[in-house]
C-alpha atoms as a PDB file:
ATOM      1  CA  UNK A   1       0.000   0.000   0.000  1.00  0.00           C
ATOM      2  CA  UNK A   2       1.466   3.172  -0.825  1.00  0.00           C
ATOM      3  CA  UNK A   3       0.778   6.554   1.942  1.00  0.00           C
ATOM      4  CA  UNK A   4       1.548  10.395   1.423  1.00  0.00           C
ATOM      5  CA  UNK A   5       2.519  12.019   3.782  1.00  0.00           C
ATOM      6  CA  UNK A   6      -0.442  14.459   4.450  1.00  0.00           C
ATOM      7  CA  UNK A   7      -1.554  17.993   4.880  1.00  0.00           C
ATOM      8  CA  UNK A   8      -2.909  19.716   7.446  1.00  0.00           C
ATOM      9  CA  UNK A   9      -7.301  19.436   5.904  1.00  0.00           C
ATOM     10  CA  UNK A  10      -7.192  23.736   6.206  1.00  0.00           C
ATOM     11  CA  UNK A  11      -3.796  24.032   4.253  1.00  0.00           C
ATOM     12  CA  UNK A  12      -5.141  21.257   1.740  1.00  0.00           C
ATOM     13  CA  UNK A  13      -8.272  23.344   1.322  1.00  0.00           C
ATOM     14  CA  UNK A  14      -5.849  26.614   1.225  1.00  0.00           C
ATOM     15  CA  UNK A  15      -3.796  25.368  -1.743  1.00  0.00           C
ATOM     16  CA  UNK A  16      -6.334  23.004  -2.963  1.00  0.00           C
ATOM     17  CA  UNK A  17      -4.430  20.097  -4.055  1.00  0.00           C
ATOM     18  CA  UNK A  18      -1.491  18.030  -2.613  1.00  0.00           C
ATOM     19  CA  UNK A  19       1.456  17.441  -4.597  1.00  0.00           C
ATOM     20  CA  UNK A  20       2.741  14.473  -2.791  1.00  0.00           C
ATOM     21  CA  UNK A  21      -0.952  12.720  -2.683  1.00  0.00           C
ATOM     22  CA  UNK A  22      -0.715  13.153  -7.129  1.00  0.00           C
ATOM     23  CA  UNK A  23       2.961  11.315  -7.038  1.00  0.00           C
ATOM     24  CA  UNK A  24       1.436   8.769  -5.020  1.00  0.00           C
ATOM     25  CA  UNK A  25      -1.000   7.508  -6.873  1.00  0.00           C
ATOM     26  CA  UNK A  26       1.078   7.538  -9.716  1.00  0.00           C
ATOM     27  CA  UNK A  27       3.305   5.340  -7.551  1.00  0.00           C
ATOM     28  CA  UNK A  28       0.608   3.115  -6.634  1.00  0.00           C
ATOM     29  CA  UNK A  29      -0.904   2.820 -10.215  1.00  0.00           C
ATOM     30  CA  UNK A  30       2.939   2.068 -11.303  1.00  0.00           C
ATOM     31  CA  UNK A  31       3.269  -0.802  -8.716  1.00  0.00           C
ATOM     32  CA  UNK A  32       0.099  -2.107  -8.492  1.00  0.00           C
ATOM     33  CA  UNK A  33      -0.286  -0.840  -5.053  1.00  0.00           C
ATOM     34  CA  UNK A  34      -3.426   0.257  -3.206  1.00  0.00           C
ATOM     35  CA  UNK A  35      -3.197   3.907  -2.565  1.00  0.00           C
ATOM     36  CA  UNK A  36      -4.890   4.878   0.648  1.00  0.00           C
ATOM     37  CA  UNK A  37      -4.660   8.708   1.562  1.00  0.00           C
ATOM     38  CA  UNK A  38      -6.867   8.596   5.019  1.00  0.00           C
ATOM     39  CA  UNK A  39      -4.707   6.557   7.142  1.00  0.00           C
ATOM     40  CA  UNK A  40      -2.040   8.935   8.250  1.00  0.00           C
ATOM     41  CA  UNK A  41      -3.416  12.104   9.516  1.00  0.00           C
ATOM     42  CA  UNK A  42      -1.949  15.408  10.302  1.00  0.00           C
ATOM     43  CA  UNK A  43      -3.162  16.878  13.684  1.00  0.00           C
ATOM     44  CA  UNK A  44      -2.065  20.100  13.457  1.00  0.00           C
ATOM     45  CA  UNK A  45      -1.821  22.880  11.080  1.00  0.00           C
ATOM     46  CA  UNK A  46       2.099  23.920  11.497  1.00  0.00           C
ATOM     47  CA  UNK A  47       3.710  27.103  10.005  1.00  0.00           C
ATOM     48  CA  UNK A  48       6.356  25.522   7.071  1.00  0.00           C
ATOM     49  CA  UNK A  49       9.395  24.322   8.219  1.00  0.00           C
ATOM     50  CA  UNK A  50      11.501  24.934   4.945  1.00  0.00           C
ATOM     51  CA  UNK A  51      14.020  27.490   7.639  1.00  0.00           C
ATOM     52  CA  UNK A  52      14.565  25.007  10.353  1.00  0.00           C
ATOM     53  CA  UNK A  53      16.433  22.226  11.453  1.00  0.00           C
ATOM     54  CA  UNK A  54      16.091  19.049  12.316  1.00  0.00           C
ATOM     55  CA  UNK A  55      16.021  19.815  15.703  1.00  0.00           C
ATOM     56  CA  UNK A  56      13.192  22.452  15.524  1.00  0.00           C
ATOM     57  CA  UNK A  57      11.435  19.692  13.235  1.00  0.00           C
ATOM     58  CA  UNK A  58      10.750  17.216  15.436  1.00  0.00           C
ATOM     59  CA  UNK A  59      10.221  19.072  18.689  1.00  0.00           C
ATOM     60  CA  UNK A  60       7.222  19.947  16.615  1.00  0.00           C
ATOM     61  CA  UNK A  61       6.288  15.936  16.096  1.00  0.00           C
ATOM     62  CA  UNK A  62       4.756  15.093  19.020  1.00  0.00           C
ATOM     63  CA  UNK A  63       1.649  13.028  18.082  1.00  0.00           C
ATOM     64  CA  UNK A  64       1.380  15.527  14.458  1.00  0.00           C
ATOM     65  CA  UNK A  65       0.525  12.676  12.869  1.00  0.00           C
ATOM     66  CA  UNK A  66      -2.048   9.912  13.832  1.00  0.00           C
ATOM     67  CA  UNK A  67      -2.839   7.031  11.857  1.00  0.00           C
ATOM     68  CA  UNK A  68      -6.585   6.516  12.164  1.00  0.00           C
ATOM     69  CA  UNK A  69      -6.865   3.195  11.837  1.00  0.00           C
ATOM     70  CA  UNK A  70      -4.214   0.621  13.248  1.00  0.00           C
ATOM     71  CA  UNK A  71      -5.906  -2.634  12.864  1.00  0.00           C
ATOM     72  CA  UNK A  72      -6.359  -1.908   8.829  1.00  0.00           C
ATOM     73  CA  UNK A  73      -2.338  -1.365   8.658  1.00  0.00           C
ATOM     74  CA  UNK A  74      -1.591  -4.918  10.928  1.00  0.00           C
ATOM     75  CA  UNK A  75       0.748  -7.017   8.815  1.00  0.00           C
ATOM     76  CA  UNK A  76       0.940  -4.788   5.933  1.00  0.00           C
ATOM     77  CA  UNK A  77       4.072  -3.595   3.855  1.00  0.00           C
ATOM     78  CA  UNK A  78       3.726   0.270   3.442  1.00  0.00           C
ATOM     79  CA  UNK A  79       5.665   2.665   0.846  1.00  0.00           C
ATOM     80  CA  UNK A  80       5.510   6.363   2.654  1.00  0.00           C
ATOM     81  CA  UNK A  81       5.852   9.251   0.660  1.00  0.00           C
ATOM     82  CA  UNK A  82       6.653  12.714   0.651  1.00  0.00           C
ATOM     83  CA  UNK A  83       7.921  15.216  -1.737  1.00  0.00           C
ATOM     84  CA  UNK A  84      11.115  16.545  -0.257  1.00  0.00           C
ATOM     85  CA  UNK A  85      13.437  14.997   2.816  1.00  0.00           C
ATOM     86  CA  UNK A  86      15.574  17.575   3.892  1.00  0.00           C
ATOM     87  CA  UNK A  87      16.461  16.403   7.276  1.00  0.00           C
ATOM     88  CA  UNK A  88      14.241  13.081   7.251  1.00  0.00           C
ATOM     89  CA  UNK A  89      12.464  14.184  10.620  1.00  0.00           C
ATOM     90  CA  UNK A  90       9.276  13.986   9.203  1.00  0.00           C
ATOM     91  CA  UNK A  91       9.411  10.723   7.547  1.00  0.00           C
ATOM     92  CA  UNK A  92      10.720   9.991  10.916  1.00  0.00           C
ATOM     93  CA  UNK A  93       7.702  11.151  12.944  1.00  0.00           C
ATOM     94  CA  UNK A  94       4.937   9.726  10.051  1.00  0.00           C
ATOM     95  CA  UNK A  95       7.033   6.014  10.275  1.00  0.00           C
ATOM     96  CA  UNK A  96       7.001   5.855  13.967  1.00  0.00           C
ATOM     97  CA  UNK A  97       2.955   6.204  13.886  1.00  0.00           C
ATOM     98  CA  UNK A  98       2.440   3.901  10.783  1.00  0.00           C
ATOM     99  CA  UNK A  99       5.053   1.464  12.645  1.00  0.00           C
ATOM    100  CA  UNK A 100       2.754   1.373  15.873  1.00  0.00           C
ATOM    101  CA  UNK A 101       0.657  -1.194  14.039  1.00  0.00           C
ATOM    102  CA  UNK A 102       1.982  -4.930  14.442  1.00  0.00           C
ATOM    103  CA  UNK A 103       3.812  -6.361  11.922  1.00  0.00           C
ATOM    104  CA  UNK A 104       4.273  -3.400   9.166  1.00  0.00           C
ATOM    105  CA  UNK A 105       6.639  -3.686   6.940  1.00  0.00           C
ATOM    106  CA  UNK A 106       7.823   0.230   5.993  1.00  0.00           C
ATOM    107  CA  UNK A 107       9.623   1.835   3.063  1.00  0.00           C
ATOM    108  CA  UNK A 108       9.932   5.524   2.034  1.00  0.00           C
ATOM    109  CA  UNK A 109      10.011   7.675  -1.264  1.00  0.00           C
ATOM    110  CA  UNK A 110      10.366  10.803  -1.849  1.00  0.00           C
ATOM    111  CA  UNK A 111      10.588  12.907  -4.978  1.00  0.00           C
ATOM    112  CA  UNK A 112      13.776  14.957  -4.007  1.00  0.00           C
ATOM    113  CA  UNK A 113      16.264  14.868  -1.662  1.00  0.00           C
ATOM    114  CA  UNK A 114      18.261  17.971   0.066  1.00  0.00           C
ATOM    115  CA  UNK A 115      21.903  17.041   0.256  1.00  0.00           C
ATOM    116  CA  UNK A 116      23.842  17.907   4.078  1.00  0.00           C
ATOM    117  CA  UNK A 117      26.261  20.596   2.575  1.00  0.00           C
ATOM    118  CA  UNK A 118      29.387  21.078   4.524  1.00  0.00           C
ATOM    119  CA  UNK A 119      31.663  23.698   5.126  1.00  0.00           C
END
């Protein structure tokens, strides 16, 4: 089963669309997956977090996203996905909630990926 990683429902009906949900089911149409965009949930409509770290990230991930239905997940293989991991905290907080349910099996996507740059 592939799972975007979701907006906040007020910033979805802001922008009216969500980018990662359309690369998804492309995903999911590619693999014959079954795309399900209602399991993971995001509680809480947070500013972006494009200017901070991965510190300031996932101080902001307690329980931001829910999955609303464990026992449908039990035993499954899930591919998250998002559209950009910059410092991976939110894949991070979205697999530790899809993980609660025994026996998933998880894997991530993304469609771009921010390189560390180093002095």
């Amino acid at each position: 089963m592939v799972v975007p990683v979701p907006l906040h429902r007020k910033k979805l009906r802001r922008r009216g669309y969500n980018q990662v949900a359309q690369f998804a089911q492309r995903l999911a149409h590619h693999i014959d997956a079954e795309y399900i965009d209602h399991l993971l949930v995001k509680t809480a409509n947070t500013r972006t977090q494009t200017k901070k770290g991965r510190i300031g990230r996932s101080q902001n991930g307690n329980a931001l996203y829910i999955v609303s239905d464990l026992g449908y997940l039990k035993n499954k293989t899930v591919l998250l996905v998002d559209d950009v991991i910059t410092t991976g905290a939110t894949m991070e907080i979205c697999a530790k909630a899809l993980t609660e349910a025994t026996g998933t099996t998880l894997y991530i996507a993304s469609m771009a990926v921010v390189p560390q740059l180093w002095n």
